[in-house]
C-alpha atoms as a PDB file:
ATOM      1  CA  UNK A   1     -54.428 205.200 -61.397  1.00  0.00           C
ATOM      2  CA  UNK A   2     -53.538 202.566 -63.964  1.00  0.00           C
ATOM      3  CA  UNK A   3     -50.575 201.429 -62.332  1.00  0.00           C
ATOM      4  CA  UNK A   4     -52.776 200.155 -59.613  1.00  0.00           C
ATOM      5  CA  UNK A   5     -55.491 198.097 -61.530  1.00  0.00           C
ATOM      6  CA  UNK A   6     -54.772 194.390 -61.016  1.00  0.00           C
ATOM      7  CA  UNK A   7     -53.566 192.875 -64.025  1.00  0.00           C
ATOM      8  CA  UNK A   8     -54.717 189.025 -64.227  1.00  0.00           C
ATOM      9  CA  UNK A   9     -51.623 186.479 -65.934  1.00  0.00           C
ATOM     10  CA  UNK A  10     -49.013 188.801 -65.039  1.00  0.00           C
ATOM     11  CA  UNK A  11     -46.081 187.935 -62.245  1.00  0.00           C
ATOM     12  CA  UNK A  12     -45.529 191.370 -61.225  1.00  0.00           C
ATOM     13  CA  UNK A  13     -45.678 190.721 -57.491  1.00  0.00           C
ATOM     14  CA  UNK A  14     -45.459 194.499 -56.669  1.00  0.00           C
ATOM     15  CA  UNK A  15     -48.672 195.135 -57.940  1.00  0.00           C
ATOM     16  CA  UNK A  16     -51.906 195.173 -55.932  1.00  0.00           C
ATOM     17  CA  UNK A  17     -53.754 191.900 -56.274  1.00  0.00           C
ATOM     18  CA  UNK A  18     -56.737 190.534 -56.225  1.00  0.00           C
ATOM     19  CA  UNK A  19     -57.777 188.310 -53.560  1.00  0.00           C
ATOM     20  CA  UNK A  20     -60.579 185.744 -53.550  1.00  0.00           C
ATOM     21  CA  UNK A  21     -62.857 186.083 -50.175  1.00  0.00           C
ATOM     22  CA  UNK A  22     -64.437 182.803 -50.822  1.00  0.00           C
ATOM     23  CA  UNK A  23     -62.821 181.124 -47.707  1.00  0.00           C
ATOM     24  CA  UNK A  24     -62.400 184.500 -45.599  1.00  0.00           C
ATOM     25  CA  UNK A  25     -66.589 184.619 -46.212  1.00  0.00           C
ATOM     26  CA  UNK A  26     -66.995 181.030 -45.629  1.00  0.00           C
ATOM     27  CA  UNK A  27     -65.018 181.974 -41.853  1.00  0.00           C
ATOM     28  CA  UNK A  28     -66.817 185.015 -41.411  1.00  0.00           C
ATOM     29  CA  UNK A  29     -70.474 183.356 -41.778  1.00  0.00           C
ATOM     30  CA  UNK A  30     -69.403 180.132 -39.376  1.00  0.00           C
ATOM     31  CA  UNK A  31     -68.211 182.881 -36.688  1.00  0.00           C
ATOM     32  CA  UNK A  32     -71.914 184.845 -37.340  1.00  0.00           C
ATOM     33  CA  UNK A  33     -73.802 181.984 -36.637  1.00  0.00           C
ATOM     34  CA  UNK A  34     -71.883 180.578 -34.034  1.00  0.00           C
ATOM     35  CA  UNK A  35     -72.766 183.626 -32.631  1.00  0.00           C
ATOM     36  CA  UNK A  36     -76.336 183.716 -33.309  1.00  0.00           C
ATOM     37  CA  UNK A  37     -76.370 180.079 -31.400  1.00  0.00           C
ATOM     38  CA  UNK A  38     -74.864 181.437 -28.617  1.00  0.00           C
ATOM     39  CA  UNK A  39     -76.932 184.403 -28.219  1.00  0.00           C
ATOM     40  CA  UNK A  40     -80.218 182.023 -28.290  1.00  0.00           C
ATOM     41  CA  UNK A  41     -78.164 179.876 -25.932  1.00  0.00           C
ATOM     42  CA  UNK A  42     -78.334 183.100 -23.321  1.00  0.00           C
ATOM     43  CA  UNK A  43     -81.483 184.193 -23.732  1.00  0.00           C
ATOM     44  CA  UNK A  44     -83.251 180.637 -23.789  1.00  0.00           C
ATOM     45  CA  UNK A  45     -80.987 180.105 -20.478  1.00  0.00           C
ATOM     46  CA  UNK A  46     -82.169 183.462 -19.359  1.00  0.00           C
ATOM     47  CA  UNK A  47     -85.886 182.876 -20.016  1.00  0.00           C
ATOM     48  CA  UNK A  48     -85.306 179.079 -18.260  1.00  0.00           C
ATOM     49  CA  UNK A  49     -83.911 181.233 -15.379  1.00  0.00           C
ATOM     50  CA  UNK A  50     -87.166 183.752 -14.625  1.00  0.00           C
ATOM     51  CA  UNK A  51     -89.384 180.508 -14.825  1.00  0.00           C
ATOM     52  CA  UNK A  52     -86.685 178.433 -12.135  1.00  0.00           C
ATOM     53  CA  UNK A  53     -85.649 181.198  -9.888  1.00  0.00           C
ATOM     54  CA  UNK A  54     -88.115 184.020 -10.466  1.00  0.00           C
ATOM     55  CA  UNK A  55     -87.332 187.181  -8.429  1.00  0.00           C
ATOM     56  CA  UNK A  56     -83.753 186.088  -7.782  1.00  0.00           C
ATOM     57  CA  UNK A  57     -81.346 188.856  -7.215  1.00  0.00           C
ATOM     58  CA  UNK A  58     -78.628 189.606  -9.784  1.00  0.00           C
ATOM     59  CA  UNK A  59     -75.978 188.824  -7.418  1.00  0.00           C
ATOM     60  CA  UNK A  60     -77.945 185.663  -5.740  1.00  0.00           C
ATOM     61  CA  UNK A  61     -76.974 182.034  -6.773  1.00  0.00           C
ATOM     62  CA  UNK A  62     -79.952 180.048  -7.946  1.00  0.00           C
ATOM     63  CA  UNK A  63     -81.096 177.665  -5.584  1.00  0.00           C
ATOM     64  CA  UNK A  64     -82.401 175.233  -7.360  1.00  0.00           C
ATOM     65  CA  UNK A  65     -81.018 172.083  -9.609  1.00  0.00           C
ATOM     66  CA  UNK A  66     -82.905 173.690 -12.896  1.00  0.00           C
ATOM     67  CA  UNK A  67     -81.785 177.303 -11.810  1.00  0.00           C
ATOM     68  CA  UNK A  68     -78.111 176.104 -11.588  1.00  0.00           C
ATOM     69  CA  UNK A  69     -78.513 173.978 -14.730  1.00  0.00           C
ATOM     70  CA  UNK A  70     -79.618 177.435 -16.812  1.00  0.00           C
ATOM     71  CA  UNK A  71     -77.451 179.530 -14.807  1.00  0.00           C
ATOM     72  CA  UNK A  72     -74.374 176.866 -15.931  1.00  0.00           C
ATOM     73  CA  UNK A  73     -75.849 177.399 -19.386  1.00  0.00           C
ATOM     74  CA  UNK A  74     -76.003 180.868 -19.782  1.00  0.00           C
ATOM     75  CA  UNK A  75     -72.669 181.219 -18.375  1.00  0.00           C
ATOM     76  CA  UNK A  76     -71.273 178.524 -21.339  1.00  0.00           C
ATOM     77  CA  UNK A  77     -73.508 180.760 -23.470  1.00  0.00           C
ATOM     78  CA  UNK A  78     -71.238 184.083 -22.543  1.00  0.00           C
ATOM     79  CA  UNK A  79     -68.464 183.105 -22.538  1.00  0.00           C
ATOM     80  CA  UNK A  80     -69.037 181.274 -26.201  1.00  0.00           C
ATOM     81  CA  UNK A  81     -70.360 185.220 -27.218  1.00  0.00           C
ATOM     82  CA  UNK A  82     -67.236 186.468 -25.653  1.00  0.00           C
ATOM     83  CA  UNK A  83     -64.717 184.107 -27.319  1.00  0.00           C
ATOM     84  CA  UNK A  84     -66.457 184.152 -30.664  1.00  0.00           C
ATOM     85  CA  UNK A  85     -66.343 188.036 -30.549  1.00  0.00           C
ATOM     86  CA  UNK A  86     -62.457 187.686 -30.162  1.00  0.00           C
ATOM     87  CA  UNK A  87     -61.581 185.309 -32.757  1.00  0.00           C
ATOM     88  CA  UNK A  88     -64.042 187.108 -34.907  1.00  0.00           C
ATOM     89  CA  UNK A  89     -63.383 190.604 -35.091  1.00  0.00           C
ATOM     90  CA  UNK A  90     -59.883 190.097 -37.174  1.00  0.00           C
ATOM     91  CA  UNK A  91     -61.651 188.180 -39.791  1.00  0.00           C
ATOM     92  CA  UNK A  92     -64.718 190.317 -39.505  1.00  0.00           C
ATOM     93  CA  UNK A  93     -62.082 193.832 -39.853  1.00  0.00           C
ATOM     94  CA  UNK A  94     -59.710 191.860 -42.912  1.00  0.00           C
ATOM     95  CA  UNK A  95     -63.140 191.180 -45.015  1.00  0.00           C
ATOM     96  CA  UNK A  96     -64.503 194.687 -45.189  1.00  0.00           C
ATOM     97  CA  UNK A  97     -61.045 195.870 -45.463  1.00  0.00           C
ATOM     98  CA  UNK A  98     -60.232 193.235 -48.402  1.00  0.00           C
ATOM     99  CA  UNK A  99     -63.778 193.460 -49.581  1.00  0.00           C
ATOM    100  CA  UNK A 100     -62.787 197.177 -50.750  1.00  0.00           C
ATOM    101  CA  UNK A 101     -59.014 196.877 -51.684  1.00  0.00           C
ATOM    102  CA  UNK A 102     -60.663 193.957 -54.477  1.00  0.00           C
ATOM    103  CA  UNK A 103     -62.565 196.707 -56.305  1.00  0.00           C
ATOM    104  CA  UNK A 104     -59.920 199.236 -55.940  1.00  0.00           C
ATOM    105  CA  UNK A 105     -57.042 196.856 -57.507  1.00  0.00           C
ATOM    106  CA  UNK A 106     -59.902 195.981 -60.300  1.00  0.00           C
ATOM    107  CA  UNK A 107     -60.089 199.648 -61.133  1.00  0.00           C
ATOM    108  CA  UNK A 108     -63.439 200.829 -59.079  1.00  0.00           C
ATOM    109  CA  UNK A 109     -63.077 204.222 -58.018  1.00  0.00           C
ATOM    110  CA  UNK A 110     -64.629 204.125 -54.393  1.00  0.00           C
ATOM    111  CA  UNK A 111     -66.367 206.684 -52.257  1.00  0.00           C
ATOM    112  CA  UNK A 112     -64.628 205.066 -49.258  1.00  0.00           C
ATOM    113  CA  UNK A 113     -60.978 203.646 -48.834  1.00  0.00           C
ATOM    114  CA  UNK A 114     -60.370 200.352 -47.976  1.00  0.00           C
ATOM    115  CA  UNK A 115     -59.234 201.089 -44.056  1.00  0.00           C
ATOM    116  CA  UNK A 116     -62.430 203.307 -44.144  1.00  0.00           C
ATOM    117  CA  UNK A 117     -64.826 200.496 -45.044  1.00  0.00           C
ATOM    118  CA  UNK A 118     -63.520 198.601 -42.243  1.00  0.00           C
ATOM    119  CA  UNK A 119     -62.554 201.942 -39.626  1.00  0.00           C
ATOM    120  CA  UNK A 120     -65.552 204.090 -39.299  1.00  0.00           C
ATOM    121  CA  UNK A 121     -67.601 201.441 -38.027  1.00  0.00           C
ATOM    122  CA  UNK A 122     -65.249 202.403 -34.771  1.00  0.00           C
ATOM    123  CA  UNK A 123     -65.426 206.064 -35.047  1.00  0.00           C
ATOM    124  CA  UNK A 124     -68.263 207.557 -32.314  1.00  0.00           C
ATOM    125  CA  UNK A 125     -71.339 208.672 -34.422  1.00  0.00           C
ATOM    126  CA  UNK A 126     -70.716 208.449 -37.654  1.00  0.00           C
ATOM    127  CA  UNK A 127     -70.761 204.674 -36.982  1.00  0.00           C
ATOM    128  CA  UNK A 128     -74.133 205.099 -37.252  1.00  0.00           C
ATOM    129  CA  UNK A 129     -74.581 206.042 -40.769  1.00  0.00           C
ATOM    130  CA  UNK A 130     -71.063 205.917 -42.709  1.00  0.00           C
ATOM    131  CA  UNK A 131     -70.681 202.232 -42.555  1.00  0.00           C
ATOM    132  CA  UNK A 132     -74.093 201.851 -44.069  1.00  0.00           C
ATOM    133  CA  UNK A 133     -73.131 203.810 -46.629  1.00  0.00           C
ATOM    134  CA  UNK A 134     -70.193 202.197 -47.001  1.00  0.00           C
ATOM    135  CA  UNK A 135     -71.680 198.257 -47.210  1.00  0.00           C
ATOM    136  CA  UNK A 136     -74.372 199.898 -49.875  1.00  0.00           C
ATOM    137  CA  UNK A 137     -71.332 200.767 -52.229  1.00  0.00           C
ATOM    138  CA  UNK A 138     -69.296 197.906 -51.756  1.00  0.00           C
ATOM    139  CA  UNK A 139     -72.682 195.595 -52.589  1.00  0.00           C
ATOM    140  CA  UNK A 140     -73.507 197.926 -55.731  1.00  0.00           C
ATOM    141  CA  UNK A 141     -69.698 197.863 -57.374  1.00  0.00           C
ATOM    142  CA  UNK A 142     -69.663 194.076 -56.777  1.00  0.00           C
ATOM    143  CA  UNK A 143     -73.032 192.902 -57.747  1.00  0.00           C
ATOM    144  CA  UNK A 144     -72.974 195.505 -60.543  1.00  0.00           C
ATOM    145  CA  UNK A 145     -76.022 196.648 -59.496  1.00  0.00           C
ATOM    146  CA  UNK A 146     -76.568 200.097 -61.012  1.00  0.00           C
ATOM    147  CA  UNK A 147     -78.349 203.844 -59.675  1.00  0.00           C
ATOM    148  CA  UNK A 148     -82.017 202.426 -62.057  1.00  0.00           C
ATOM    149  CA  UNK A 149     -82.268 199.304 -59.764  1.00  0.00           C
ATOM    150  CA  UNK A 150     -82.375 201.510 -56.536  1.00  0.00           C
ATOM    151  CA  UNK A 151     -84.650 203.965 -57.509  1.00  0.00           C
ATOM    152  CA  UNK A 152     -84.094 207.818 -58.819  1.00  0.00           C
ATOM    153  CA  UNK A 153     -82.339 209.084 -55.996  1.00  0.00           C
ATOM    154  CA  UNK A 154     -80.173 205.790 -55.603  1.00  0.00           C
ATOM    155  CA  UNK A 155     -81.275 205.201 -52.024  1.00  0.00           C
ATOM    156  CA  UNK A 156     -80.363 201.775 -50.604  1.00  0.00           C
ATOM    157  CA  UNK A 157     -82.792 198.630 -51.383  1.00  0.00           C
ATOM    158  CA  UNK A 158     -85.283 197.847 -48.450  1.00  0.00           C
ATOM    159  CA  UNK A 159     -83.931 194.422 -47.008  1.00  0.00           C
ATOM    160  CA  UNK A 160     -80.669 196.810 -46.324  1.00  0.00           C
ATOM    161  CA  UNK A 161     -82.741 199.679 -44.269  1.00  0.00           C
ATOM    162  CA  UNK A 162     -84.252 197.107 -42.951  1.00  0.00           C
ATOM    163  CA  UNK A 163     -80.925 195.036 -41.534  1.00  0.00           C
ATOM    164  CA  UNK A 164     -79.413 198.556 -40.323  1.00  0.00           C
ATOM    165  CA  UNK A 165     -82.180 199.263 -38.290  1.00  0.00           C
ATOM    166  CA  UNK A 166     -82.397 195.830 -37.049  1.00  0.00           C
ATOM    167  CA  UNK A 167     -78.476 196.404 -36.349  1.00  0.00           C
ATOM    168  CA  UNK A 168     -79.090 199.941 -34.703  1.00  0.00           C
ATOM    169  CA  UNK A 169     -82.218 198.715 -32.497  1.00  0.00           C
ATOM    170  CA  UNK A 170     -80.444 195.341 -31.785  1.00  0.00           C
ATOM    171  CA  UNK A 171     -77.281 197.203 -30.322  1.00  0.00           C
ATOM    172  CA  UNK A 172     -79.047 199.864 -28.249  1.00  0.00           C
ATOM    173  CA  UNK A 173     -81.283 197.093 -26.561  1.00  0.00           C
ATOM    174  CA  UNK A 174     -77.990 195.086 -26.380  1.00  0.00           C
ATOM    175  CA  UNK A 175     -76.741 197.814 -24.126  1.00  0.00           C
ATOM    176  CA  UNK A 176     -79.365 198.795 -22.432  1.00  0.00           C
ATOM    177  CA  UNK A 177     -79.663 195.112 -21.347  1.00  0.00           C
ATOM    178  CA  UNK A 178     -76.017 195.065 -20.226  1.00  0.00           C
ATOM    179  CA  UNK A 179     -76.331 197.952 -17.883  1.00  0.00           C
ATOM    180  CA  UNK A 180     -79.787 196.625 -16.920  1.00  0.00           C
ATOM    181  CA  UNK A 181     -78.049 193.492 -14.568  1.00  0.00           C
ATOM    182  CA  UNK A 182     -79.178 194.905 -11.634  1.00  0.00           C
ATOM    183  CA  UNK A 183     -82.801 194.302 -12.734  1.00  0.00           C
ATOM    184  CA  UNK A 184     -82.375 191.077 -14.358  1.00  0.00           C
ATOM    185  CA  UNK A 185     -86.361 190.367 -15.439  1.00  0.00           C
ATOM    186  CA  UNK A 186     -86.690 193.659 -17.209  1.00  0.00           C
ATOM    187  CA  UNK A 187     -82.843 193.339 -18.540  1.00  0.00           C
ATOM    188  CA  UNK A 188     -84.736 189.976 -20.249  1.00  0.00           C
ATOM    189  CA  UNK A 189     -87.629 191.415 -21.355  1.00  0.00           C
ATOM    190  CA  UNK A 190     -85.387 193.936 -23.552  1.00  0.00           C
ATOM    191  CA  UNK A 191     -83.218 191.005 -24.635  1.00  0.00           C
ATOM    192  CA  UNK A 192     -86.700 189.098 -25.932  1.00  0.00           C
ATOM    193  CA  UNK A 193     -86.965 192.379 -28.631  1.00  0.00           C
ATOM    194  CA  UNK A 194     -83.344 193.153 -28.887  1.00  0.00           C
ATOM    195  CA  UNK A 195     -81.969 189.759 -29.343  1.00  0.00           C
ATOM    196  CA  UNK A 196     -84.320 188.762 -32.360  1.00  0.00           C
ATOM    197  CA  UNK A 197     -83.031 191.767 -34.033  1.00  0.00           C
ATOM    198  CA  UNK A 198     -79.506 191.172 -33.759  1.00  0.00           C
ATOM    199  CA  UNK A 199     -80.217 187.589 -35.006  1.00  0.00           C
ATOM    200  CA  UNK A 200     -82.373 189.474 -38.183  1.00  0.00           C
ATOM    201  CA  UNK A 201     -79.388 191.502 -38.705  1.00  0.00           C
ATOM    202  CA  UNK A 202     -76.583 188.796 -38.820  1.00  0.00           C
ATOM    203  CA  UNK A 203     -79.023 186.933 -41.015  1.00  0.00           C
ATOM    204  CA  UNK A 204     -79.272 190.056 -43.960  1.00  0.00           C
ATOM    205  CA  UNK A 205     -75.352 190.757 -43.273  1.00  0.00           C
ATOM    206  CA  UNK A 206     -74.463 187.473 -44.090  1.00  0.00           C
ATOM    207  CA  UNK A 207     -76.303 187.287 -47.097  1.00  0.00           C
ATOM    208  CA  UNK A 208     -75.247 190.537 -48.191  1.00  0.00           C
ATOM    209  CA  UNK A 209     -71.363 189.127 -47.429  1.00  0.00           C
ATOM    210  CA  UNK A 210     -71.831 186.350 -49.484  1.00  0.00           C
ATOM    211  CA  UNK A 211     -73.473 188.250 -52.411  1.00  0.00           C
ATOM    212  CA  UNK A 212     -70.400 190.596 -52.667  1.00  0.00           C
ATOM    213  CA  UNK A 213     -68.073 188.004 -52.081  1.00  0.00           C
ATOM    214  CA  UNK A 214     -69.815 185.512 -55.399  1.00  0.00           C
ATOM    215  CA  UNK A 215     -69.898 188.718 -57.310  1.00  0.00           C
ATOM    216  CA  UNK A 216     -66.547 190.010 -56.835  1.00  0.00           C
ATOM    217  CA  UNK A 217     -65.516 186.332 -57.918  1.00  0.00           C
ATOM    218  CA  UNK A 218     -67.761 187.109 -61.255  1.00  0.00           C
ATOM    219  CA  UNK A 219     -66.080 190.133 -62.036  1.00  0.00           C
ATOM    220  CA  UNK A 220     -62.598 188.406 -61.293  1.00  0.00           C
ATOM    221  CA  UNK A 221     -63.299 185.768 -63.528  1.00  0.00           C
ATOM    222  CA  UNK A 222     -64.527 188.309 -66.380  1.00  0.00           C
ATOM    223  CA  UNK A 223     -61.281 189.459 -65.972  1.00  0.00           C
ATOM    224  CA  UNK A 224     -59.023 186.806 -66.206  1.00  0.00           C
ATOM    225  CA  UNK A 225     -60.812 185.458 -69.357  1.00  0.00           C
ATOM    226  CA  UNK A 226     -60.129 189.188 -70.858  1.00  0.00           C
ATOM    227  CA  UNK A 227     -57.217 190.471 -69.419  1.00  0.00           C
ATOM    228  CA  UNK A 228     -57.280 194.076 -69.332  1.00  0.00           C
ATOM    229  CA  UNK A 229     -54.448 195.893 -70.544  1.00  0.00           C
ATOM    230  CA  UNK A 230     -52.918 199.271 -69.042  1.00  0.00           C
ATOM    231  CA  UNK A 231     -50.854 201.759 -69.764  1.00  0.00           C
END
């Protein structure tokens, strides 16, 4: 609708607006990689762990002064996961949300809403595809990145079927590790395969954030040295 399209110069605070993600991204990638340090600081803890207290029941206390060093480790280690998580998942929610309500307020007609880019990644099942979907569109209408460029049949480009499945794998292993603490050296042989993925994943996400983010500042820009007009 026209009387939604962002309108760059004008003071007409009742219209939608376009908002930069420049700092919101900036936030988003320091809480990503704080979290990929953590996670190596749990499973390099872990691995320290089998080699100072191998065979050591899950509910046991290491008995040794390397055990309890790793073991005081890999407890800073969760609790930085957990905390980062926490503080994360707002920012992590607002940019997907904000990510989408930018093209919609510069006229993009979207597949997905705004609340859906950033809700079905909590909806049972269709987590597992939609939100792909949903990260492919917001990358295309932002880096202007046409149908051509991904082939015939507009299927996503490889490096992003290659982060979902890296996300997919990486969070069943995650899991299955959790519920695995009862058998703590196979629970950290599935962490040596699942945790690398998760870390691949985070690494293409964030790269993908910032691409959309630097475009969507492009297009912005475009706009503000043309302002569109509406009726």
């Amino acid at each position: 609708m026209a009387d939604e399209v962002w309108a760059p110069g004008t003071d007409d605070t009742n219209k939608p607006q376009y908002v930069s993600l420049t700092l919101t991204t900036r936030v988003l990638v320091a809480l990503q990689l704080g979290m990929v340090g953590m996670q190596g600081l749990v499973l390099g803890s872990s691995m320290l762990m089998a080699v100072a207290e191998p065979g050591l029941a899950a509910e046991a206390m290491p008995a040794t002064v390397l055990g309890t060093v790793a073991f005081a480790v890999l407890m800073i280690g969760a609790l930085g996961v957990i905390g980062l998580m926490l503080s994360g998942f707002p920012v992590w929610v607002y940019w997907h949300w904000r990510a989408a309500e930018n093209l919609r307020v510069l006229g993009v007609r979207l597949t997905h809403a705004p609340s859906g880019h950033a809700g079905w990644w909590f909806v049972p099942f269709a987590n597992l595809i939609v939100p792909f979907r949903a990260m492919v569109e917001l990358y295309r209408a932002s880096t202007g990145t046409d149908s051509v460029a991904f082939g015939a049949s507009a299927n996503a480009p490889p490096l992003f079927n290659a982060w979902w499945a890296c996300w997919i794998f990486g969070n069943i292993l995650g899991n299955l590790s959790y519920r695995m603490a009862d058998a703590p050296d196979l629970a950290l042989m599935i962490d040596l395969v699942g945790t690398p993925l998760s870390v691949i994943a985070t690494v293409l996400y964030l790269k993908f954030v910032r691409e959309i983010s630097a475009g969507q500042q492009a297009i912005a820009a475009a706009w503000t040295a043309a302002p569109r007009t509406t009726s």
